[in-house]
PDB file of N, CA and C in Angstrom:
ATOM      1  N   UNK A   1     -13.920  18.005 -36.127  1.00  0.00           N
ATOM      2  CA  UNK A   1     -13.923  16.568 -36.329  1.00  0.00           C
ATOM      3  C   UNK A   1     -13.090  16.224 -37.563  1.00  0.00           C
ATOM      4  N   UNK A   2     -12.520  14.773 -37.430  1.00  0.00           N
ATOM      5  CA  UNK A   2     -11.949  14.708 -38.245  1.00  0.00           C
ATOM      6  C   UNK A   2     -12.768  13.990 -39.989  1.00  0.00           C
ATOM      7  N   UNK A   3     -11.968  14.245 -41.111  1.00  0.00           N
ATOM      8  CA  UNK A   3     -12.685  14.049 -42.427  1.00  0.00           C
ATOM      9  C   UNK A   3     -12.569  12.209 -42.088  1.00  0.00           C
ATOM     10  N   UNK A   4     -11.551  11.565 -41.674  1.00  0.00           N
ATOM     11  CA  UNK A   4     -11.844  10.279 -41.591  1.00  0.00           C
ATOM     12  C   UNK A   4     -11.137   9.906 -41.035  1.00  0.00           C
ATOM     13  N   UNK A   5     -12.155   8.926 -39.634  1.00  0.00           N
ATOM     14  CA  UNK A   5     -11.547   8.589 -38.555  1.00  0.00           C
ATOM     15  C   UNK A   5     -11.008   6.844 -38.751  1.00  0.00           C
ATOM     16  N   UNK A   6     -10.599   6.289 -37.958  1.00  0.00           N
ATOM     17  CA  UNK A   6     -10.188   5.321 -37.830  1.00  0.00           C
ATOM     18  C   UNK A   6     -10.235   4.367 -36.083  1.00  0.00           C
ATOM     19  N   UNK A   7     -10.834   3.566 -36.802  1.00  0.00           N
ATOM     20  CA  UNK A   7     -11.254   2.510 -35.069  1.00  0.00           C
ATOM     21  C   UNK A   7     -10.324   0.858 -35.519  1.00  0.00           C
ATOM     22  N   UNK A   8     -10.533   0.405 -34.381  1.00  0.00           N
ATOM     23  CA  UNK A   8      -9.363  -0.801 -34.216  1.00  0.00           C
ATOM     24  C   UNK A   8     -10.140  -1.683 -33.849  1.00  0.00           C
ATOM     25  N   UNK A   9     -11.334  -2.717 -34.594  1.00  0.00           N
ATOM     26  CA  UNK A   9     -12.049  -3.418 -33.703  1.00  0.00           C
ATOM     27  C   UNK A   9     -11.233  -5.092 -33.684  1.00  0.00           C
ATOM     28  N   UNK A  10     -12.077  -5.436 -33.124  1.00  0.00           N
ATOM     29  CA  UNK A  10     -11.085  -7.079 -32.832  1.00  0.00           C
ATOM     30  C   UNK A  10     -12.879  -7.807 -32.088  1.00  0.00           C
ATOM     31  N   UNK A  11     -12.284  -9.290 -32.109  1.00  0.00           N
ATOM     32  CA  UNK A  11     -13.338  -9.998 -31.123  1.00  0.00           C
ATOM     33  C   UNK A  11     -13.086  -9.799 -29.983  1.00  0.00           C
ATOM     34  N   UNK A  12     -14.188  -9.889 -29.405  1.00  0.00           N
ATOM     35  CA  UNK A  12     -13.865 -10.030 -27.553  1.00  0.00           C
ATOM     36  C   UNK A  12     -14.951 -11.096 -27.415  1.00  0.00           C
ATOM     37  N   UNK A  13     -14.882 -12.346 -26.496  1.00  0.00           N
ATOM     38  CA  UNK A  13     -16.366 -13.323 -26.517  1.00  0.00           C
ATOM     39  C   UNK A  13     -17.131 -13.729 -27.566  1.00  0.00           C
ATOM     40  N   UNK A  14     -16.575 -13.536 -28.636  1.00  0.00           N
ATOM     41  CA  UNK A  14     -17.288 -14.322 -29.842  1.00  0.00           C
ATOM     42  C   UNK A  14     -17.771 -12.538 -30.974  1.00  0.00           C
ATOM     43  N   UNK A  15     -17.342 -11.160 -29.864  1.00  0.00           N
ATOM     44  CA  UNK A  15     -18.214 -10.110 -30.345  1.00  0.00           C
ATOM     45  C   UNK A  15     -17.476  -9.176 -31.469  1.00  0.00           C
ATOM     46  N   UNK A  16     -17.829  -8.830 -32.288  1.00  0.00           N
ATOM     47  CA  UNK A  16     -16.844  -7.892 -32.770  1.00  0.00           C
ATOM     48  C   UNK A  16     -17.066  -6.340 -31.628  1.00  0.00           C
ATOM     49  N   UNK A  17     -15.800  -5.261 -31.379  1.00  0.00           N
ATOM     50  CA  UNK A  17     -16.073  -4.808 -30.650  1.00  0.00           C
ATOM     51  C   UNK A  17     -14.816  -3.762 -30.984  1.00  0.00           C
ATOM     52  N   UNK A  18     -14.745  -2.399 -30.102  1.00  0.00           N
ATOM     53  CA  UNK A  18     -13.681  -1.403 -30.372  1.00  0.00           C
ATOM     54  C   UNK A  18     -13.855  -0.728 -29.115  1.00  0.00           C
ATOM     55  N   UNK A  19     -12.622  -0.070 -29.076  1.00  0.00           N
ATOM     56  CA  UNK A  19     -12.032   0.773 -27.628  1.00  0.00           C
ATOM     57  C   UNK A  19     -11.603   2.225 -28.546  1.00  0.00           C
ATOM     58  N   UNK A  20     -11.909   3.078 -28.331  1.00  0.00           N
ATOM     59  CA  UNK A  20     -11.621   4.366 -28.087  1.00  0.00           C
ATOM     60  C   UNK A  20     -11.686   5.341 -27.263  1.00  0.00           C
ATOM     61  N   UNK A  21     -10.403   5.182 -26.216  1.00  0.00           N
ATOM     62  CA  UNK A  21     -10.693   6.152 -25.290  1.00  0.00           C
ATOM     63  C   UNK A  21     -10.573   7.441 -25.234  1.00  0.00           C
ATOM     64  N   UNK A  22     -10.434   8.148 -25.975  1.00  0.00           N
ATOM     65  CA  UNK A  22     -10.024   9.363 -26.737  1.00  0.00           C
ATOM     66  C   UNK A  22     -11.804   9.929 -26.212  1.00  0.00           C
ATOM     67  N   UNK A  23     -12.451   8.728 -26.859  1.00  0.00           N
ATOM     68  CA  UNK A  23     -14.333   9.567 -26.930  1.00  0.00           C
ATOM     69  C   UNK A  23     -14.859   8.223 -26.073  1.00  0.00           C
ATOM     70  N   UNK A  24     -14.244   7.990 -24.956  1.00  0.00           N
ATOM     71  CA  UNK A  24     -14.982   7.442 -23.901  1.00  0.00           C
ATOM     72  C   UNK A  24     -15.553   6.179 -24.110  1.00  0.00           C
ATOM     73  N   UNK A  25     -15.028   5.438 -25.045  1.00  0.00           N
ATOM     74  CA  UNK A  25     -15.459   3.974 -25.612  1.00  0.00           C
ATOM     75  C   UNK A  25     -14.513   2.784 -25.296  1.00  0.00           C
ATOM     76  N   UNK A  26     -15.365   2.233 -24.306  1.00  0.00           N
ATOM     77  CA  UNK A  26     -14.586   0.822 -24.234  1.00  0.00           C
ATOM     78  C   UNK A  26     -15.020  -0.463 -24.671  1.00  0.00           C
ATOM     79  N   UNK A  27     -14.731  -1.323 -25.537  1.00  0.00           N
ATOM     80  CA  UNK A  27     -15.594  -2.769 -25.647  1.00  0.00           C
ATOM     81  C   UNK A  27     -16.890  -2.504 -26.466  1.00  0.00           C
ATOM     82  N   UNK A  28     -16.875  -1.390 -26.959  1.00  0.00           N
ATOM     83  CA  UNK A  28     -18.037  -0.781 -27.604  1.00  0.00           C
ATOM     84  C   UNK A  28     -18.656  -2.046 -28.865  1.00  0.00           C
ATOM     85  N   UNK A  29     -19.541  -2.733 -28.406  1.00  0.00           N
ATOM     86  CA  UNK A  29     -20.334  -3.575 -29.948  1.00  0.00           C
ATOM     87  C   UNK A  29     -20.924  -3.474 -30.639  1.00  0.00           C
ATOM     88  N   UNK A  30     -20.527  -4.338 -31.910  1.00  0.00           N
ATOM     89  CA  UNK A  30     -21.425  -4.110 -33.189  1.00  0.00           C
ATOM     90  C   UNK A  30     -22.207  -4.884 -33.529  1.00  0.00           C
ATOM     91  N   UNK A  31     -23.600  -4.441 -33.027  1.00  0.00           N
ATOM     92  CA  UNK A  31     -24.525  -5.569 -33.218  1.00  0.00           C
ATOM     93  C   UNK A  31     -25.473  -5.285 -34.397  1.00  0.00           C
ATOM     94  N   UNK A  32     -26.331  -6.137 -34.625  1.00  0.00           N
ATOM     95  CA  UNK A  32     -27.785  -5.905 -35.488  1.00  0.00           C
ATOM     96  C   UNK A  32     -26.852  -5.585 -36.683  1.00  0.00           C
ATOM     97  N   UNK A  33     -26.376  -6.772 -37.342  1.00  0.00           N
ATOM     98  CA  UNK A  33     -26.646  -6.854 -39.004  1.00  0.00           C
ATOM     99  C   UNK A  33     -25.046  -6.364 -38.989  1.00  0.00           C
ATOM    100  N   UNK A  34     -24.214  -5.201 -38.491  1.00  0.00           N
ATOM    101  CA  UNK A  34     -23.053  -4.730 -38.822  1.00  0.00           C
ATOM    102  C   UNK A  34     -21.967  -5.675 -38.088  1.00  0.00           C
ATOM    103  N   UNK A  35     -22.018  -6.239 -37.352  1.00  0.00           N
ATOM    104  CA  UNK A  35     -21.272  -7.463 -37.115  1.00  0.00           C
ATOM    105  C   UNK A  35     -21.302  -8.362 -38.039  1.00  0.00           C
ATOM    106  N   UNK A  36     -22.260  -8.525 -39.205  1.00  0.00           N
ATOM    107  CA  UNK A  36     -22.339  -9.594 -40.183  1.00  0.00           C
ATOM    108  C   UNK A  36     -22.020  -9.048 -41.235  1.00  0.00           C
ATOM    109  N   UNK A  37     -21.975  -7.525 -41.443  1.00  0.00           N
ATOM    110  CA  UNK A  37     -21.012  -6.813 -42.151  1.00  0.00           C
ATOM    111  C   UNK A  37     -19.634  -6.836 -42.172  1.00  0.00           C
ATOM    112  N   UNK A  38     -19.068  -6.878 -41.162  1.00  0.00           N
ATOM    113  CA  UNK A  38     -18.118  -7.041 -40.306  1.00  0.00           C
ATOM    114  C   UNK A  38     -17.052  -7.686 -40.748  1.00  0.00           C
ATOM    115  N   UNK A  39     -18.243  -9.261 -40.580  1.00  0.00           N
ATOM    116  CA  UNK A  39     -17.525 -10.726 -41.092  1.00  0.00           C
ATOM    117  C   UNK A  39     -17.214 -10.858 -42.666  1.00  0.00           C
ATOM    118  N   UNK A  40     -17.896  -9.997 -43.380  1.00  0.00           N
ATOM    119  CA  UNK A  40     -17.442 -10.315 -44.956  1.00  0.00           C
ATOM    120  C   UNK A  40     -16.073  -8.954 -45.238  1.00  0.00           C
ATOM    121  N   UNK A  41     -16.587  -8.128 -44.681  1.00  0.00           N
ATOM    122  CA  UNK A  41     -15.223  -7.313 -45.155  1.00  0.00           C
ATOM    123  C   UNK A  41     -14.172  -7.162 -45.026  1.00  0.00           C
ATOM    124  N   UNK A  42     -13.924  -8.296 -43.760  1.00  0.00           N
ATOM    125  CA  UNK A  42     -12.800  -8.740 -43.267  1.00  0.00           C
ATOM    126  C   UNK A  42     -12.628  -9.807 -43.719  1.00  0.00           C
ATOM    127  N   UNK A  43     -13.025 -10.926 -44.415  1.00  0.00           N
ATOM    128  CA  UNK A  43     -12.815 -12.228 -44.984  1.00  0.00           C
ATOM    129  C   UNK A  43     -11.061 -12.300 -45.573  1.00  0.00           C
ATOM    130  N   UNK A  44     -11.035 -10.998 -46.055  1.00  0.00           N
ATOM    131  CA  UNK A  44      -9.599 -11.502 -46.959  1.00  0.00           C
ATOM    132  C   UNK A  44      -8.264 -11.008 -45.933  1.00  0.00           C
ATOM    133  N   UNK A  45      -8.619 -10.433 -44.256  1.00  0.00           N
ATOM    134  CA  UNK A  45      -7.663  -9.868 -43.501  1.00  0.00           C
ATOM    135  C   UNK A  45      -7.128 -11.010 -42.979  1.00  0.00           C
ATOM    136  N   UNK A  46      -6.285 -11.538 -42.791  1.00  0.00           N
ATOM    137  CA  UNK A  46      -5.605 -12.525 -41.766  1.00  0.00           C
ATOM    138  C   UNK A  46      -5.765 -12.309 -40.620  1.00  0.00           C
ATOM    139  N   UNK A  47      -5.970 -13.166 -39.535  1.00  0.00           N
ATOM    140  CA  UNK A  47      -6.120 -12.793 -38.433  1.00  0.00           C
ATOM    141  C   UNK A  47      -6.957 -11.551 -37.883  1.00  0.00           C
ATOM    142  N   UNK A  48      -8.137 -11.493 -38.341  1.00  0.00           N
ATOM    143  CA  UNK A  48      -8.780  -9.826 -38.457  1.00  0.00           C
ATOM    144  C   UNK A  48      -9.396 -10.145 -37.198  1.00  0.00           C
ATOM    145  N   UNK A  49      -9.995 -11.347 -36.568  1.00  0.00           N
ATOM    146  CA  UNK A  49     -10.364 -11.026 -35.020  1.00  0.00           C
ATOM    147  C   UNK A  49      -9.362 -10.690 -34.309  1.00  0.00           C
ATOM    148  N   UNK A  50      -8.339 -10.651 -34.404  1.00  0.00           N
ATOM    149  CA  UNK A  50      -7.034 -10.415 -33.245  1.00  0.00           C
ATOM    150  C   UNK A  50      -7.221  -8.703 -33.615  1.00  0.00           C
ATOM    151  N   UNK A  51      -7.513  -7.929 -34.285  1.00  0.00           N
ATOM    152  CA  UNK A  51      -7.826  -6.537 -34.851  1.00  0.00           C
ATOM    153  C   UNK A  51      -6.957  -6.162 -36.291  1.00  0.00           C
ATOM    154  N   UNK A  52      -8.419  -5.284 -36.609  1.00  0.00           N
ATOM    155  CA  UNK A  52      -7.695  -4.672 -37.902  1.00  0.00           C
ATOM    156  C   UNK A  52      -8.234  -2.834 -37.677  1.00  0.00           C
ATOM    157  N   UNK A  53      -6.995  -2.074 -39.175  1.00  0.00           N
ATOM    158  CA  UNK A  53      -7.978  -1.161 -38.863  1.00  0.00           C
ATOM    159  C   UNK A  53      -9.287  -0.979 -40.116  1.00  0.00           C
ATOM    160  N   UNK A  54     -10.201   0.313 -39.610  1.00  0.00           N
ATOM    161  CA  UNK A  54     -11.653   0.841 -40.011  1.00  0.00           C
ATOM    162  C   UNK A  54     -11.130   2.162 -40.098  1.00  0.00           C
ATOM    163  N   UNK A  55     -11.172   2.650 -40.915  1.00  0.00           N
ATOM    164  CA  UNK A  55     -11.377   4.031 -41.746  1.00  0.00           C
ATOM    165  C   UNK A  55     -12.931   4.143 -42.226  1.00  0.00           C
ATOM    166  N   UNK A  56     -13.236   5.416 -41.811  1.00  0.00           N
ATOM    167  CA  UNK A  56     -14.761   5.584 -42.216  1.00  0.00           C
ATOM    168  C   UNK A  56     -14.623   7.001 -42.549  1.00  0.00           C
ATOM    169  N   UNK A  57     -15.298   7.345 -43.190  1.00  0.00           N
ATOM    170  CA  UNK A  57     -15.855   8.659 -43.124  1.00  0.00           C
ATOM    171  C   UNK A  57     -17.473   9.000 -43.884  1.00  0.00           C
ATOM    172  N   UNK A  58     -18.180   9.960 -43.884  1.00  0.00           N
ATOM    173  CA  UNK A  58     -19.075  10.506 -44.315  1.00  0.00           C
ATOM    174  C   UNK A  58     -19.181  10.822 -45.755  1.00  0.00           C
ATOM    175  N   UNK A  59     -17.323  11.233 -46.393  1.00  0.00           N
ATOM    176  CA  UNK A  59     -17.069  11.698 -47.683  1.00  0.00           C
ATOM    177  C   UNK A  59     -16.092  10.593 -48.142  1.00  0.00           C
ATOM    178  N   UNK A  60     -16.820  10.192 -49.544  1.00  0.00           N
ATOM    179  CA  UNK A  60     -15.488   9.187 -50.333  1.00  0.00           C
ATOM    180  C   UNK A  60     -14.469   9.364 -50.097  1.00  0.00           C
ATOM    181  N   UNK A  61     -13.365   8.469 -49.926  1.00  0.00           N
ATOM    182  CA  UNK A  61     -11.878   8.859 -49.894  1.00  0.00           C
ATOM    183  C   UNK A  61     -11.674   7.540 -50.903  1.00  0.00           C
ATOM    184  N   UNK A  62     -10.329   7.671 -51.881  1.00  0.00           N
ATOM    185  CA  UNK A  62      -9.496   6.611 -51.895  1.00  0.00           C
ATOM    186  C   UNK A  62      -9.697   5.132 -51.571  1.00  0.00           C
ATOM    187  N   UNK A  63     -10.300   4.189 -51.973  1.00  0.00           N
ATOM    188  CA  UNK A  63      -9.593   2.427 -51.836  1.00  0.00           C
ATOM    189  C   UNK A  63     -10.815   2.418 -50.687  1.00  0.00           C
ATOM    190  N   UNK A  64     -12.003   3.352 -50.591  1.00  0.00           N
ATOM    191  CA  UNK A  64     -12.518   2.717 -50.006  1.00  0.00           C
ATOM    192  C   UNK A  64     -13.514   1.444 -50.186  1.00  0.00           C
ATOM    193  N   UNK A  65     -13.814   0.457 -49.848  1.00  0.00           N
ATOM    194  CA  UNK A  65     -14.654  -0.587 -49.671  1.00  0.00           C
ATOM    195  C   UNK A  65     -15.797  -0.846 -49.331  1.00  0.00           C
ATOM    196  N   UNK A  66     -16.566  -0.576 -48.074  1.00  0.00           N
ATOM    197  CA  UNK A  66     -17.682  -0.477 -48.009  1.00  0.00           C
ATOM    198  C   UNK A  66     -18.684   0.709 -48.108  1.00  0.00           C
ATOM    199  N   UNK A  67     -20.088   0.614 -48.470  1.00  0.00           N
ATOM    200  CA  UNK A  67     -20.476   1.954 -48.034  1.00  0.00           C
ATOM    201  C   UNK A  67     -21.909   1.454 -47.884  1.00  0.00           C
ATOM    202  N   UNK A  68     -22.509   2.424 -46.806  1.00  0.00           N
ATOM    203  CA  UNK A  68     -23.481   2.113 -46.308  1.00  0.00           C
ATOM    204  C   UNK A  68     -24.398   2.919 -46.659  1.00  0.00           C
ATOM    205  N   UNK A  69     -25.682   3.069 -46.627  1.00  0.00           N
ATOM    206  CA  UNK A  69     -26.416   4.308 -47.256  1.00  0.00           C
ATOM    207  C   UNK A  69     -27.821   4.691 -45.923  1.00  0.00           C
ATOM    208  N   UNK A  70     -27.822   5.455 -45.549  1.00  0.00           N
ATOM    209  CA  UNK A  70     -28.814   5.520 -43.902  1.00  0.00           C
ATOM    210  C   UNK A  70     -30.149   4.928 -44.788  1.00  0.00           C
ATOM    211  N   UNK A  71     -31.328   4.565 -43.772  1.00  0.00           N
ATOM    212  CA  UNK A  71     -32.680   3.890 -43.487  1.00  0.00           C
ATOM    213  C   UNK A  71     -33.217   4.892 -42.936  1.00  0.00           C
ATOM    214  N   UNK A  72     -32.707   5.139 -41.691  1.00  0.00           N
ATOM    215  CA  UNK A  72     -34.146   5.120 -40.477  1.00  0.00           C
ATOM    216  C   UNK A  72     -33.007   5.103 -39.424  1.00  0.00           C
ATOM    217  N   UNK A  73     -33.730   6.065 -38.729  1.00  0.00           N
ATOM    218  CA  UNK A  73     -33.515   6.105 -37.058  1.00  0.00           C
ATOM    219  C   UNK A  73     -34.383   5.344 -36.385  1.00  0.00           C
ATOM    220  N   UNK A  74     -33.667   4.642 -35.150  1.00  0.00           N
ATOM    221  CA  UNK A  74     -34.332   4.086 -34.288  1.00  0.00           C
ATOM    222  C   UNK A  74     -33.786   3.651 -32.930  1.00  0.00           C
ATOM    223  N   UNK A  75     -35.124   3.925 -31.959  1.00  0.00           N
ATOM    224  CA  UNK A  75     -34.136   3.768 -30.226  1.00  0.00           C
ATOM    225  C   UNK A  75     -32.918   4.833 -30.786  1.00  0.00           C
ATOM    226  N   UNK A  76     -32.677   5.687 -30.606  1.00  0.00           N
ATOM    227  CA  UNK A  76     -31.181   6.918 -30.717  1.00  0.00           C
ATOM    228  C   UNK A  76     -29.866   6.519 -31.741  1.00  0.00           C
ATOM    229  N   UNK A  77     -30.413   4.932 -32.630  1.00  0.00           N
ATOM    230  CA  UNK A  77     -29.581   4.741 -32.898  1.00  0.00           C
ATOM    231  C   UNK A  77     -29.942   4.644 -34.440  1.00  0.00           C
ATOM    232  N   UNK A  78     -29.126   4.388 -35.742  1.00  0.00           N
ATOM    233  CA  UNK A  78     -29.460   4.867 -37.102  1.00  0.00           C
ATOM    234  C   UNK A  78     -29.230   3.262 -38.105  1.00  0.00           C
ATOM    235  N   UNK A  79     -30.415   2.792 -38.890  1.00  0.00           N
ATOM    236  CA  UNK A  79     -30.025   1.592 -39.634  1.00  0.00           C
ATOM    237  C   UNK A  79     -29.375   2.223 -40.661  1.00  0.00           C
ATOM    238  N   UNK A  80     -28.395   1.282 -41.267  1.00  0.00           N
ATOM    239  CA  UNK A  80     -27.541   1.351 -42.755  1.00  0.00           C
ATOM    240  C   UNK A  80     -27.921   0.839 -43.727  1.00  0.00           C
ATOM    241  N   UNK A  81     -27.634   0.745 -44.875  1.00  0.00           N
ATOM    242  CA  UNK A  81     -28.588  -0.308 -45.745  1.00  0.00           C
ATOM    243  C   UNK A  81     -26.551  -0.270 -46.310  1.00  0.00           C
ATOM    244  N   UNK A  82     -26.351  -2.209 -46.713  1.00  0.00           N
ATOM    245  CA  UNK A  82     -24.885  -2.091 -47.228  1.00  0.00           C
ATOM    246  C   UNK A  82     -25.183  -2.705 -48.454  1.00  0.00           C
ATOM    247  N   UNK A  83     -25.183  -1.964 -49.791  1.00  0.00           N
ATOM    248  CA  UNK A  83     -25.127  -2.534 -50.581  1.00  0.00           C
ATOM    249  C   UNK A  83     -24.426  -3.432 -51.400  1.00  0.00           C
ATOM    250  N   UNK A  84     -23.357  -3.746 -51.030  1.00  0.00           N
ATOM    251  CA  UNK A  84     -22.419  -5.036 -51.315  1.00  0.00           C
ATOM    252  C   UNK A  84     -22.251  -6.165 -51.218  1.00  0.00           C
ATOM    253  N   UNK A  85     -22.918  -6.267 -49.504  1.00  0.00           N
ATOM    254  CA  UNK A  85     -23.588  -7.220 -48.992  1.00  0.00           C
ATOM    255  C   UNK A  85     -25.055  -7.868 -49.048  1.00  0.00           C
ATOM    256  N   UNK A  86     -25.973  -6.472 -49.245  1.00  0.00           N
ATOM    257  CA  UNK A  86     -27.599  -6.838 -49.320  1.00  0.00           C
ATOM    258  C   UNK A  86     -27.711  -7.251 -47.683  1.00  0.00           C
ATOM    259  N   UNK A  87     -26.957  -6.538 -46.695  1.00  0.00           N
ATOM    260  CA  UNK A  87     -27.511  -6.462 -45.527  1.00  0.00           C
ATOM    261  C   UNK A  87     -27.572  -5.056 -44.964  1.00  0.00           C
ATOM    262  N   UNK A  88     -28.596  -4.970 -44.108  1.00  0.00           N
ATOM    263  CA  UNK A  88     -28.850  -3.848 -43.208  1.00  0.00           C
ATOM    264  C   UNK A  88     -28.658  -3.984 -41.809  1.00  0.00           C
ATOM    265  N   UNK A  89     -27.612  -2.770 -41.193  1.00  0.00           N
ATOM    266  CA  UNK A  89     -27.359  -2.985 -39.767  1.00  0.00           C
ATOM    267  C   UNK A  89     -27.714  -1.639 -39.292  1.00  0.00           C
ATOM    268  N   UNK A  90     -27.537  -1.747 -38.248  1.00  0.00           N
ATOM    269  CA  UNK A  90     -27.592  -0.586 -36.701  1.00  0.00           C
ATOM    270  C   UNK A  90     -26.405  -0.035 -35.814  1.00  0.00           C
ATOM    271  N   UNK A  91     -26.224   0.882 -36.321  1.00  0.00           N
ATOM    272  CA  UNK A  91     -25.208   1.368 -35.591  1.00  0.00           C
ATOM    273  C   UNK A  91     -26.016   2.533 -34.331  1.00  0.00           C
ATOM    274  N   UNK A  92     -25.294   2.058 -33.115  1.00  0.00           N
ATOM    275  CA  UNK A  92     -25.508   2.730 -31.745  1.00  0.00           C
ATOM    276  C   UNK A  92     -25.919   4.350 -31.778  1.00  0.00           C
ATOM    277  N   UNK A  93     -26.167   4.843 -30.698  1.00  0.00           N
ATOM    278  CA  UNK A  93     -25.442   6.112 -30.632  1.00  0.00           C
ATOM    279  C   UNK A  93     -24.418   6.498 -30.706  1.00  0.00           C
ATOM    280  N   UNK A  94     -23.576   5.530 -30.114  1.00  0.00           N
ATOM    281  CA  UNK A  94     -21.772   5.765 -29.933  1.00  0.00           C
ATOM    282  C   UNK A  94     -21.518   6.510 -31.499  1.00  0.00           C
ATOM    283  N   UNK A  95     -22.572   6.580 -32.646  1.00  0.00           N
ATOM    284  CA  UNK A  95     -21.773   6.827 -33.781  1.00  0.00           C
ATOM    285  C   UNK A  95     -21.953   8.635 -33.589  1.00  0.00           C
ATOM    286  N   UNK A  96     -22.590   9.011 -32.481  1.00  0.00           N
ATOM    287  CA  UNK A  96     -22.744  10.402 -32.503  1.00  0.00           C
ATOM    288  C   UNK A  96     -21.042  10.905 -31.714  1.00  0.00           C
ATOM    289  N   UNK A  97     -20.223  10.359 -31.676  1.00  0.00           N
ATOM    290  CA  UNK A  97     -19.101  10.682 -30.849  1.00  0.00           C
ATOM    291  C   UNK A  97     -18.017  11.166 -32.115  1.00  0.00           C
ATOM    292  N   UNK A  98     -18.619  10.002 -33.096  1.00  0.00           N
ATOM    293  CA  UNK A  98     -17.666  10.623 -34.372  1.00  0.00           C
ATOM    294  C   UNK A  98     -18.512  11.275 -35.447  1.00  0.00           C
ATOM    295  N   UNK A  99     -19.945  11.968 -35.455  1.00  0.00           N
ATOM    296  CA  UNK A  99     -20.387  12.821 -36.412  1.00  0.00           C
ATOM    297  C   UNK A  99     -21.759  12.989 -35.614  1.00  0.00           C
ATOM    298  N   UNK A 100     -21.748  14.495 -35.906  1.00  0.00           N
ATOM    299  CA  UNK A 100     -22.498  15.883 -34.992  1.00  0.00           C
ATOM    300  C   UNK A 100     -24.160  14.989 -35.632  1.00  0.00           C
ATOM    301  N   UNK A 101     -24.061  14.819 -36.514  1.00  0.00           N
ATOM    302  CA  UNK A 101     -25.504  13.667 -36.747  1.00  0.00           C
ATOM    303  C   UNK A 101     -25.680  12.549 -37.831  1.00  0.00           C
ATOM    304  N   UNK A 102     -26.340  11.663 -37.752  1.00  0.00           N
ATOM    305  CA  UNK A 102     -26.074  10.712 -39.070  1.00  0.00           C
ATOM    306  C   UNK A 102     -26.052  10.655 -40.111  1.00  0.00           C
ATOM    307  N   UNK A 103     -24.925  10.379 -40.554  1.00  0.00           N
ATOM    308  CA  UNK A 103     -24.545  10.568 -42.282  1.00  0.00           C
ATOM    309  C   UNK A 103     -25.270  10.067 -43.033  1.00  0.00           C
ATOM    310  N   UNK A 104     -25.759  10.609 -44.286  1.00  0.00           N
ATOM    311  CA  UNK A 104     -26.763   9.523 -45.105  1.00  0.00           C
ATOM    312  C   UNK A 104     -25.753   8.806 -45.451  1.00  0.00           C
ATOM    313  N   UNK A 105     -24.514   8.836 -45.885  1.00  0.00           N
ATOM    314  CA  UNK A 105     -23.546   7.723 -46.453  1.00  0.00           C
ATOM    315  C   UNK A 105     -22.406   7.570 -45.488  1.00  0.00           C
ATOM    316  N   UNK A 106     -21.938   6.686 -45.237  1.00  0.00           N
ATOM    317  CA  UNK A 106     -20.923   6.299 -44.513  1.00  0.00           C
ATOM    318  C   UNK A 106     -20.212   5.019 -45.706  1.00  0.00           C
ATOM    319  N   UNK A 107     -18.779   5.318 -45.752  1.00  0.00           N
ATOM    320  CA  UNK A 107     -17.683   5.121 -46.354  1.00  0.00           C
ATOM    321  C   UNK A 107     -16.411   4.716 -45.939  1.00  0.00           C
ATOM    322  N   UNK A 108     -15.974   3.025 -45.579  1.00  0.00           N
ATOM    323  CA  UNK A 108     -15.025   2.706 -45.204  1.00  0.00           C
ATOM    324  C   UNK A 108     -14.649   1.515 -45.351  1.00  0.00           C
ATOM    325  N   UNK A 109     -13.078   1.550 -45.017  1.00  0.00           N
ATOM    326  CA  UNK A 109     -12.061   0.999 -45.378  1.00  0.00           C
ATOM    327  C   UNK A 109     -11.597  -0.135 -44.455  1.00  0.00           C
ATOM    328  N   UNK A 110     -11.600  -1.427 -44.509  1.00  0.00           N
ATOM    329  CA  UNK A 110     -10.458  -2.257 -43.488  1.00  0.00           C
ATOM    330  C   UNK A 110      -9.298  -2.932 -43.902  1.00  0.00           C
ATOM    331  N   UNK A 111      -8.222  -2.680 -43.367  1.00  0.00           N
ATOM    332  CA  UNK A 111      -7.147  -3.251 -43.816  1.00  0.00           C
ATOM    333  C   UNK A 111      -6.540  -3.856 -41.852  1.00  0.00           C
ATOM    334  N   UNK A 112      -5.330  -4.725 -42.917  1.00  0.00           N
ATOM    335  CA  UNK A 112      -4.647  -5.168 -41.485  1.00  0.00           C
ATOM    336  C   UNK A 112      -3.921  -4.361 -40.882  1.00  0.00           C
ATOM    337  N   UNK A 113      -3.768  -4.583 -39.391  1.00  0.00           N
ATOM    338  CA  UNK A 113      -3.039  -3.325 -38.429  1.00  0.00           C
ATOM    339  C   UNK A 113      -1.520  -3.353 -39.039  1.00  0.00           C
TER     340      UNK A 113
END
């Protein structure tokens, strides 16, 4: 796997959302709290619903921006706690496609495409 991947999300229907077909993801959404994450870390991207990219990884890198710190598992899927924001979201299972199990920290970056 790689040290830090990168996803392309954009709106679709009002949703924030990402396609990676590489690991079998189409339209994939970000719901519960990380869609409202979403909306602030993209505030300063132009046009960031048309898509930007997401750099994440597990290990600090460089200029990164957000970071999330794990909660709790729940339903197969893992809450974040974002301290920048003072919100907590849910990321899917889909996050098991890019790490063998959930990171206590997750670490990333959005800039424009």
């Amino acid at each position: 796997m790689n040290a830090i991947s990168v996803i392309f999300p954009y709106r679709y229907q009002g949703q924030w959302v990402f396609d990676d077909k590489s690991r079998g993801l189409d339209k994939e959404p970000f719901v519960m709290g990380i869609d409202k994450i979403l909306d602030l870390a993209t505030e300063s991207i132009p046009n960031a619903q048309h898509g930007f990219k997401l750099f994440f990884s597990a290990t600090a890198f460089p200029g990164h921006k957000v970071l999330l710190e794990w909660k709790r598992e729940e339903l197969g899927g893992n809450w974040y706690w974002c301290p920048q924001y003072g919100i907590e979201g849910w990321l899917c299972p889909a996050l098991f496609r890019y790490f063998e199990q959930a990171p206590t920290l997750i670490f990333a970056k959005p800039e424009p495409k």
